[in-house]
Protein backbone atom coordinates (compact mmCIF):
# COMPACT_ATOMS: atom_id res chain seq x y z
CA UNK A 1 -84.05 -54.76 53.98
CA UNK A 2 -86.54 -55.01 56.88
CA UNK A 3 -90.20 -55.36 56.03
CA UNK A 4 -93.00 -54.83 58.37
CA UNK A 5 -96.16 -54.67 57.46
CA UNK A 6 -96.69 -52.11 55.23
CA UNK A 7 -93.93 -50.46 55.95
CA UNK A 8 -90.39 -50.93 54.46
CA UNK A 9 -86.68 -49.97 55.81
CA UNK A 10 -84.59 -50.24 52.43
CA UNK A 11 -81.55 -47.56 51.99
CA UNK A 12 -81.86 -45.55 48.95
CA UNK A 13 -79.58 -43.55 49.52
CA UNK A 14 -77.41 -44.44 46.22
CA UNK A 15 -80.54 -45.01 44.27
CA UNK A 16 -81.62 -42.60 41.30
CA UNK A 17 -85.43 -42.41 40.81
CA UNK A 18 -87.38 -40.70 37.65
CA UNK A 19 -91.25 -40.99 38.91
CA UNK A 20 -93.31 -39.96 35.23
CA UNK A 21 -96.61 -38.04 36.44
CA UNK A 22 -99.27 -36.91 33.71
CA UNK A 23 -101.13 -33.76 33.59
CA UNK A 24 -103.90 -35.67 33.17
CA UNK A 25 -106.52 -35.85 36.36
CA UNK A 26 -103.66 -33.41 38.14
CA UNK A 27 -105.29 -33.26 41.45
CA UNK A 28 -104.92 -36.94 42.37
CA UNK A 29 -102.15 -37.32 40.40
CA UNK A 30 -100.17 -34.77 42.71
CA UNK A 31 -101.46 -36.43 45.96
CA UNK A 32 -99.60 -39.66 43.95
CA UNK A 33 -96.41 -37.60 43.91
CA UNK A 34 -96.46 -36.59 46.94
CA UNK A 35 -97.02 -39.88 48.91
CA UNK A 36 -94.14 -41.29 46.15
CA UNK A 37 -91.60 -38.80 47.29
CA UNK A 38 -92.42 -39.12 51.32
CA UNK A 39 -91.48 -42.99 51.07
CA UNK A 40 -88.93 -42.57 48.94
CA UNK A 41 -87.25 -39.74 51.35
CA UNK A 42 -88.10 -41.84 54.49
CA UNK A 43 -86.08 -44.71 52.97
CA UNK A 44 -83.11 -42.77 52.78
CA UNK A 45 -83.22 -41.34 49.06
CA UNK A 46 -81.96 -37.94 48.49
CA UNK A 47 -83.76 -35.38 47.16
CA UNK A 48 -81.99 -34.57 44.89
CA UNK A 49 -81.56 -38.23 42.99
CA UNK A 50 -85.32 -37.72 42.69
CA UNK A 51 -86.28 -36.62 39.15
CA UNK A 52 -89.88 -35.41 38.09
CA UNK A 53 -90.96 -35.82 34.36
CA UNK A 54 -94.51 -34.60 33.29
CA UNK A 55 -96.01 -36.23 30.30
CA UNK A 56 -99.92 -35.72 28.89
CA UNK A 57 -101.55 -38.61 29.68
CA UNK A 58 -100.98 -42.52 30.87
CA UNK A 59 -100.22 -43.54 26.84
CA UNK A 60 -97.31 -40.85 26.88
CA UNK A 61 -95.72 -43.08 30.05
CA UNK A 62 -93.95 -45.64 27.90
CA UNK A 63 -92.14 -43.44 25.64
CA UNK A 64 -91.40 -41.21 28.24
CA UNK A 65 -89.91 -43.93 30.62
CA UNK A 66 -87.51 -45.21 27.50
CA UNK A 67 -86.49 -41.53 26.88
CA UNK A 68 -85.52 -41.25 30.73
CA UNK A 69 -83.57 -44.72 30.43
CA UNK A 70 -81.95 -43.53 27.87
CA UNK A 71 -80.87 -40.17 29.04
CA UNK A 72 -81.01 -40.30 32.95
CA UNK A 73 -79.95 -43.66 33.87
CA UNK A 74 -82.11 -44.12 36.68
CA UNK A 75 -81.91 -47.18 38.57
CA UNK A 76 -85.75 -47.40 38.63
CA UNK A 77 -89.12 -45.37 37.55
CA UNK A 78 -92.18 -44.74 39.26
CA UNK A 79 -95.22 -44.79 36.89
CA UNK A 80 -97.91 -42.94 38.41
CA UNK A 81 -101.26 -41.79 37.17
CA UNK A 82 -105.15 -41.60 37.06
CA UNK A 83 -107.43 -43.33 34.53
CA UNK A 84 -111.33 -43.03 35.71
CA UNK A 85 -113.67 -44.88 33.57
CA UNK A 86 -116.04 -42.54 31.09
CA UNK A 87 -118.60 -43.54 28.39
CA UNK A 88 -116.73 -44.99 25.68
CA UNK A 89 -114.12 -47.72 25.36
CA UNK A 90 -111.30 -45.76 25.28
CA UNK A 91 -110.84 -46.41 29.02
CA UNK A 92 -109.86 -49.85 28.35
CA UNK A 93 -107.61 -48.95 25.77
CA UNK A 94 -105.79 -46.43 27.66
CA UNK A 95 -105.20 -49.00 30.48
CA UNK A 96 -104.35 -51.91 29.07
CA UNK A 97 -102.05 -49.93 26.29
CA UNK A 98 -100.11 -48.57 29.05
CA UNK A 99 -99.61 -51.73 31.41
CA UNK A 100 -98.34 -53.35 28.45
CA UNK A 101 -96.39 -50.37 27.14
CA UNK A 102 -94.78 -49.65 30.40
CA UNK A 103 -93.85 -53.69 31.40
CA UNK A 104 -92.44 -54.23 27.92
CA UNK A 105 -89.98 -51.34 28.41
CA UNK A 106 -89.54 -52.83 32.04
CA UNK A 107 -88.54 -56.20 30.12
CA UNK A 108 -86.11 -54.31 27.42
CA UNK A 109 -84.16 -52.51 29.37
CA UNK A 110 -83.60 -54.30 32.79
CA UNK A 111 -84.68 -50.70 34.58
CA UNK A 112 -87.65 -51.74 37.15
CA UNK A 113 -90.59 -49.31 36.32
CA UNK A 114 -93.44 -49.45 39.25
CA UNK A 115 -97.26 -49.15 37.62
CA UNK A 116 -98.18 -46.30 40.04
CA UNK A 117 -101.76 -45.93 37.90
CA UNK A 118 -104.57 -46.03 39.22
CA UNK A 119 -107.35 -47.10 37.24
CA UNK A 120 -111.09 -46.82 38.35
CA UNK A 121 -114.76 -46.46 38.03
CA UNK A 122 -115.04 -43.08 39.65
CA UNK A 123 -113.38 -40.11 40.89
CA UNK A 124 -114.66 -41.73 44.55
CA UNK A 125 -112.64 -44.50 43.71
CA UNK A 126 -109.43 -42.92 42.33
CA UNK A 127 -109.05 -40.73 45.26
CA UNK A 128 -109.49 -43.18 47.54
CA UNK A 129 -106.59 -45.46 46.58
CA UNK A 130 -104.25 -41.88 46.16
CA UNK A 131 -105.00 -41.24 49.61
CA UNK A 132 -102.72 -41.80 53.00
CA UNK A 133 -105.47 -43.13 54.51
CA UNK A 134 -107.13 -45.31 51.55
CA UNK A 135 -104.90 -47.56 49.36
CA UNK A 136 -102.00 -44.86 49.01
CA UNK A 137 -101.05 -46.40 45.66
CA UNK A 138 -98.00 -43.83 45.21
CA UNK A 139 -96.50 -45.07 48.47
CA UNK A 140 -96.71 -48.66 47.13
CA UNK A 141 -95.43 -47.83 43.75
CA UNK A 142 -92.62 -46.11 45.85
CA UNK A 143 -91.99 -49.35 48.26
CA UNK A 144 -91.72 -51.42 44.69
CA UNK A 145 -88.99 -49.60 42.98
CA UNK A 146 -87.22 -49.89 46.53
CA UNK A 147 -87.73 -53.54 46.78
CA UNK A 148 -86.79 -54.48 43.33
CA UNK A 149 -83.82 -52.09 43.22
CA UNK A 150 -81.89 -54.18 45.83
CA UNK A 151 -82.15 -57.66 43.62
């Protein structure tokens, strides 16, 4: 594994990745995807060991990733998503409920889960940390699973 920067060199070519996207803010979400599956394919992983699952929203993520342990066998998950702040507190129960959700199932099973969610203010915000250019938060979530597959 060669690290440089922000850019990894890890082969994945053995590796099996589930990446769980909601439907949920779909236009950021997708840029997410996207950047996910570039960094996964430019550190070797094929195409084909790279498995899509569409849920409603962030809460659905947990379930969803045990479900995919269970059935897939993946050797890790990408957790992406988009949570923009509104009026009402259900923001921070949507985030925190998730995190939780998703690093408990992380701790039960052994199977590394990345949290690829973004969680902001503003639509500004969000699509500045999807972006190739901003924070690129699905490329990071991408480089995690990588790094933590190879421990």
């Amino acid at each position: 594994m060669e690290i440089d920067k922000n850019e990894i060199n890890i082969n994945g070519e053995k590796l099996k990745i589930a990446i769980v996207l909601p439907y949920f803010n779909e236009s950021i979400g997708m840029e997410l995807l996207q950047n996910a599956e570039e960094e996964l394919i430019k550190n070797k992983v094929k195409k084909e060991n790279i498995k899509v699952f569409r849920v409603a929203g962030a809460l659905e993520i947990p379930l969803a990733c045990k479900k995919i342990i269970k059935n897939e066998k993946p050797d890790a998950i990408i957790a992406l998503g988009v949570i923009i702040r509104g009026e009402t507190t259900h923001y921070e129960l949507v985030t925190e409920n998730s995190y939780k959700g998703i690093m408990q199932m992380q701790l039960d099973t052994g199977t590394p889960i990345s949290f690829g969610i973004i969680a902001c203010e503003n639509m500004e915000q969000a699509k500045s940390r999807a972006s190739k250019d901003g924070l690129n938060k699905g490329k990071s979530a991408a480089q995690a699973v990588l790094i933590q597959s190879t421990l």
